[in-house]
N, C-alpha and C. Protein backbone atom coordinates (compact mmCIF):
# COMPACT_ATOMS: atom_id res chain seq x y z
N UNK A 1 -7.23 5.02 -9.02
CA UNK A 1 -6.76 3.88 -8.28
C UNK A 1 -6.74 4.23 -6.80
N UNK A 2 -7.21 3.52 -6.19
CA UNK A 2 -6.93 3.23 -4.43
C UNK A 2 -5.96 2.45 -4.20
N UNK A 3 -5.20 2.79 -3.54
CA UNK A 3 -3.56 2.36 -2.53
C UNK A 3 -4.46 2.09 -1.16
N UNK A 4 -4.50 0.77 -0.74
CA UNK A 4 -4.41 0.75 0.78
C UNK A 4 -3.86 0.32 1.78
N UNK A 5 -3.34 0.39 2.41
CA UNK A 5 -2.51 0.18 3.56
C UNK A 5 -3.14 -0.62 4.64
N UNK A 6 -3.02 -1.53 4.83
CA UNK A 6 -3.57 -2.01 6.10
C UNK A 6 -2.80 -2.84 7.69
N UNK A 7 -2.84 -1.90 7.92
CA UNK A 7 -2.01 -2.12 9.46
C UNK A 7 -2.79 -1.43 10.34
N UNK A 8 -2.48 -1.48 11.62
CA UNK A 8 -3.02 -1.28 13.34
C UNK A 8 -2.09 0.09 13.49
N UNK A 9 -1.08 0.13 13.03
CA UNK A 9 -0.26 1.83 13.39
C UNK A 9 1.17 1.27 13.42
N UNK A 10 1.51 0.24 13.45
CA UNK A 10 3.14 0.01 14.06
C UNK A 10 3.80 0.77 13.09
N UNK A 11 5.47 0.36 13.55
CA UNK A 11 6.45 1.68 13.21
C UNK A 11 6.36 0.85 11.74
N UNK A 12 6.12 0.01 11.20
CA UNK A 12 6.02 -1.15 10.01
C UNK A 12 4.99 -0.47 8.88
N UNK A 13 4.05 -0.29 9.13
CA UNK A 13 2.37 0.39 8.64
C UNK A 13 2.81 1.39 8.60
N UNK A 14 3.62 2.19 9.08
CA UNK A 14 3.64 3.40 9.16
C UNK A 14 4.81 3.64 7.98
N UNK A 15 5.86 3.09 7.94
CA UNK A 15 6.71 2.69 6.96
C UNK A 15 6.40 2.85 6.11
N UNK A 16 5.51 1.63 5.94
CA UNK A 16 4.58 1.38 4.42
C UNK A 16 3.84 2.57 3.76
N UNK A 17 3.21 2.84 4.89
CA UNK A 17 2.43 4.03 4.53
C UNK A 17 3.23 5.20 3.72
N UNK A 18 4.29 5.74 4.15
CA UNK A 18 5.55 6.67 3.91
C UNK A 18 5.83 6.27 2.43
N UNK A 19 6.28 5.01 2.24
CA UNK A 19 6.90 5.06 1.19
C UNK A 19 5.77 4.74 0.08
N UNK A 20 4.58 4.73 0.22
CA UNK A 20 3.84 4.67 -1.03
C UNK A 20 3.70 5.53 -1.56
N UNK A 21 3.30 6.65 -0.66
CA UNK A 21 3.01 8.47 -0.73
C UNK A 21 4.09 8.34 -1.37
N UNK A 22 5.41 8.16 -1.00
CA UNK A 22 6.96 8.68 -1.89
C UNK A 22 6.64 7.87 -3.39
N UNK A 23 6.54 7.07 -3.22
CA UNK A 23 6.68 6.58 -4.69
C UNK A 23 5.70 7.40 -5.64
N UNK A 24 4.38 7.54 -5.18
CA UNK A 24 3.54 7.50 -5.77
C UNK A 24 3.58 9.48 -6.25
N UNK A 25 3.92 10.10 -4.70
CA UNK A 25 4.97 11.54 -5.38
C UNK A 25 5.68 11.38 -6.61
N UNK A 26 6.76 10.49 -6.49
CA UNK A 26 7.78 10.20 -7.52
C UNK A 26 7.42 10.38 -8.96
N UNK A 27 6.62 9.31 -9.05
CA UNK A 27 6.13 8.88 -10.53
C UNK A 27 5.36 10.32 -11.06
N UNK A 28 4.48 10.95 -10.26
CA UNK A 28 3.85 11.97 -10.22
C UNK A 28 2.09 11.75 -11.23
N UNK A 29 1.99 10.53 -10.22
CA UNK A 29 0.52 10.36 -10.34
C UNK A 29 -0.30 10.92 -9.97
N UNK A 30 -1.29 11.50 -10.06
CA UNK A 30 -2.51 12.52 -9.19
C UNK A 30 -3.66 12.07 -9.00
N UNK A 31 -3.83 10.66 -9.72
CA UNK A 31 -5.33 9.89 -9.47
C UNK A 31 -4.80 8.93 -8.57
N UNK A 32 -4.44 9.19 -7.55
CA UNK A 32 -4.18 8.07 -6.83
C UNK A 32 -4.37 8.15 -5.35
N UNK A 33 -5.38 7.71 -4.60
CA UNK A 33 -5.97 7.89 -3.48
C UNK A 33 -5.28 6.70 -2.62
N UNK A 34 -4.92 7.10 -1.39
CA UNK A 34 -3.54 6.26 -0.26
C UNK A 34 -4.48 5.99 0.85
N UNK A 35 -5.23 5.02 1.26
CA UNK A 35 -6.08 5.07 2.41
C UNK A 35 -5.10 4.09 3.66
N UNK A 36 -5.34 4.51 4.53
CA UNK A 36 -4.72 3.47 5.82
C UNK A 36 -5.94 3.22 6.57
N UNK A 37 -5.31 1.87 6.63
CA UNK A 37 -6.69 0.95 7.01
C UNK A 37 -6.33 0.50 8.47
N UNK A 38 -6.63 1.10 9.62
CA UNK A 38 -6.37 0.75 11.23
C UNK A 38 -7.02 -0.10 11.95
N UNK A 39 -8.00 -0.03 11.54
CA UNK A 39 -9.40 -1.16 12.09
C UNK A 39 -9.13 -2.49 11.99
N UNK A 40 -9.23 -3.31 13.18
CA UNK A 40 -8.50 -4.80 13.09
C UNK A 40 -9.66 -5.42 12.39
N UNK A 41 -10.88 -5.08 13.19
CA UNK A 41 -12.31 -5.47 12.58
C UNK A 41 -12.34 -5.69 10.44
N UNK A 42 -11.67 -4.16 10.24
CA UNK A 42 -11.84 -4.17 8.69
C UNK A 42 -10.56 -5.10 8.05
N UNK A 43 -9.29 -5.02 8.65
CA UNK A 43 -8.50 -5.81 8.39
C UNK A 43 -8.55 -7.29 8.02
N UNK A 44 -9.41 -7.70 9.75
CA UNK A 44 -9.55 -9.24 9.23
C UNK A 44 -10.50 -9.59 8.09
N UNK A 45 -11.78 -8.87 7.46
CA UNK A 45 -12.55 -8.99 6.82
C UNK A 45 -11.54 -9.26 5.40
N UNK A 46 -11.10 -8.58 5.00
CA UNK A 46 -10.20 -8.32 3.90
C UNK A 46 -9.54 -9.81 3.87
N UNK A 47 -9.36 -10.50 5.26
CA UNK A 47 -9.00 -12.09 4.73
C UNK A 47 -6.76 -12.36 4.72
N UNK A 48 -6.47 -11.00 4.93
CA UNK A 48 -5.03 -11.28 5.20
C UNK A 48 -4.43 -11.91 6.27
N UNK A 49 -3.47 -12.45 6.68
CA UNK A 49 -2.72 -12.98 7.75
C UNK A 49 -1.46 -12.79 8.48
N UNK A 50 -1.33 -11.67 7.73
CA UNK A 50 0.20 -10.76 8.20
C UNK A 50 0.20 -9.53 8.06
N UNK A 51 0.64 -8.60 8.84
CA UNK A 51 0.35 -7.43 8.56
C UNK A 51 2.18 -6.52 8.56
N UNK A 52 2.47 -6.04 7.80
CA UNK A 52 1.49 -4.88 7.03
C UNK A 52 1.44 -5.28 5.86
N UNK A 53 0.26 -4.53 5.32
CA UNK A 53 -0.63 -4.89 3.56
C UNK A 53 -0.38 -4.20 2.68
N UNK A 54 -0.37 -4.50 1.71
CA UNK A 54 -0.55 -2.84 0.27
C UNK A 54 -1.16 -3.46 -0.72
N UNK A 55 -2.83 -2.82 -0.87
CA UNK A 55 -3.20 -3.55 -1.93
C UNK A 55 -3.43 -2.03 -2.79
N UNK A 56 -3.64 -2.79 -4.36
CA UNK A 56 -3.57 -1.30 -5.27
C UNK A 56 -5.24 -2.33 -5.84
N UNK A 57 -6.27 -1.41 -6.22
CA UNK A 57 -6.92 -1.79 -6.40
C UNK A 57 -7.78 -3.08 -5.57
N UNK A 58 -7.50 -3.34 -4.54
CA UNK A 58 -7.99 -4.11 -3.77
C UNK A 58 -7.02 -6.05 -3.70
N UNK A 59 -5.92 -5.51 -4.80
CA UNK A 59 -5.02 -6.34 -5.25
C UNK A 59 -3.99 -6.66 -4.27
N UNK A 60 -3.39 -7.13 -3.73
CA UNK A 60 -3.21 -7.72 -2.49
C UNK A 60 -0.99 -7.86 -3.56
N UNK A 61 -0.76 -6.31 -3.49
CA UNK A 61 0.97 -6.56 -3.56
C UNK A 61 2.12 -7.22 -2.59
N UNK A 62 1.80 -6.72 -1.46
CA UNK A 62 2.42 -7.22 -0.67
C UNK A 62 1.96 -7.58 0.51
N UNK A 63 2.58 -8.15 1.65
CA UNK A 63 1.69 -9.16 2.77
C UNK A 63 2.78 -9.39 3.88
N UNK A 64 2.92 -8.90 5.16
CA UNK A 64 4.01 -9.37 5.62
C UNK A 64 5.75 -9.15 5.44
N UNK A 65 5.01 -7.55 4.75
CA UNK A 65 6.68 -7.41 4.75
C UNK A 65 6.54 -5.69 4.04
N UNK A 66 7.79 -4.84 4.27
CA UNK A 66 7.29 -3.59 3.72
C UNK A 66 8.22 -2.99 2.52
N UNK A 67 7.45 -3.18 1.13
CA UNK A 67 8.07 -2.90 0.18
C UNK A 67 8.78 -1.48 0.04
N UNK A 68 10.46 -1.42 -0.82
CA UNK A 68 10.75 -0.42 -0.69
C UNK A 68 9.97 0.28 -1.57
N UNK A 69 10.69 2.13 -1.71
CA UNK A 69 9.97 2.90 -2.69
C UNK A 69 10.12 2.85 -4.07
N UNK A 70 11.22 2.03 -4.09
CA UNK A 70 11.46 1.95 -5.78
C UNK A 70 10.43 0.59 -5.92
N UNK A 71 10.43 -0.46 -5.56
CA UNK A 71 9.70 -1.58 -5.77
C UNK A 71 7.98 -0.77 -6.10
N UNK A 72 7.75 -0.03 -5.48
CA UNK A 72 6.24 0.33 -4.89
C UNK A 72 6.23 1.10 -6.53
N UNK A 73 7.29 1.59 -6.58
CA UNK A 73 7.27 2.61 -8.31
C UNK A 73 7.37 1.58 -9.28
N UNK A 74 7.76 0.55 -9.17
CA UNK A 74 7.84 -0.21 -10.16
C UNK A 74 6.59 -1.23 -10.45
N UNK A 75 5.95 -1.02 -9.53
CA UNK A 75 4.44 -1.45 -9.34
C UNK A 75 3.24 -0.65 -10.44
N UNK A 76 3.62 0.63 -9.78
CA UNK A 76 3.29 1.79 -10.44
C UNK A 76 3.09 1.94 -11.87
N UNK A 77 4.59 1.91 -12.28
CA UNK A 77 4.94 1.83 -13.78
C UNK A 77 4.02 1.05 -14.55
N UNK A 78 4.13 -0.20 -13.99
CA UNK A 78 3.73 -1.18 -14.67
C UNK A 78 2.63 -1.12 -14.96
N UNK A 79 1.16 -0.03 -13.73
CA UNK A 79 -0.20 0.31 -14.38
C UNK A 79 0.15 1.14 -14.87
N UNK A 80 0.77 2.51 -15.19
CA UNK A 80 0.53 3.43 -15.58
C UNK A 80 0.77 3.07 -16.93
N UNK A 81 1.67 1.94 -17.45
CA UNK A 81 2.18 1.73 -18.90
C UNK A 81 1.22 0.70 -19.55
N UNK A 82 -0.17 0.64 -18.52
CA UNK A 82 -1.24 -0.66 -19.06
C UNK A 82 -1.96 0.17 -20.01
């Protein structure tokens, strides 16, 4: 699975960024690749309208707001138990 992050750098993106790595520590997944996406260019392509992003699989979790680490694990769970 790919985790991506998509924000410009703010203290928000950067947030996001933090607590996925934590969650994704947590659960103690190891197939799981965390990309941050900075490029406004690649951002807008992707078609979002608020930033910051977290898509898992290109799946679009959150939008405009920065999920905590338990939420982000409970995300988690829910593939790892598919």
């Amino acid at each position: 699975m790919i985790i991506k992050i998509l924000g410009t750098g703010c203290p928000g993106c950067q947030k996001l960024e933090a607590n996925a790595k934590k969650a994704v520590e947590e659960i103690g997944l190891k197939d799981i690749q965390i990309i941050h996406i900075y490029d406004l260019n690649e951002i807008i392509k992707s078609g979002v309208t608020m930033l910051p992003v977290i898509l898992f699989d290109d799946e679009i979790k959150a939008e405009g707001w920065i999920p905590d680490v338990e939420e982000i694990k409970k995300w988690l769970q829910e593939i790892k138990n598919q």
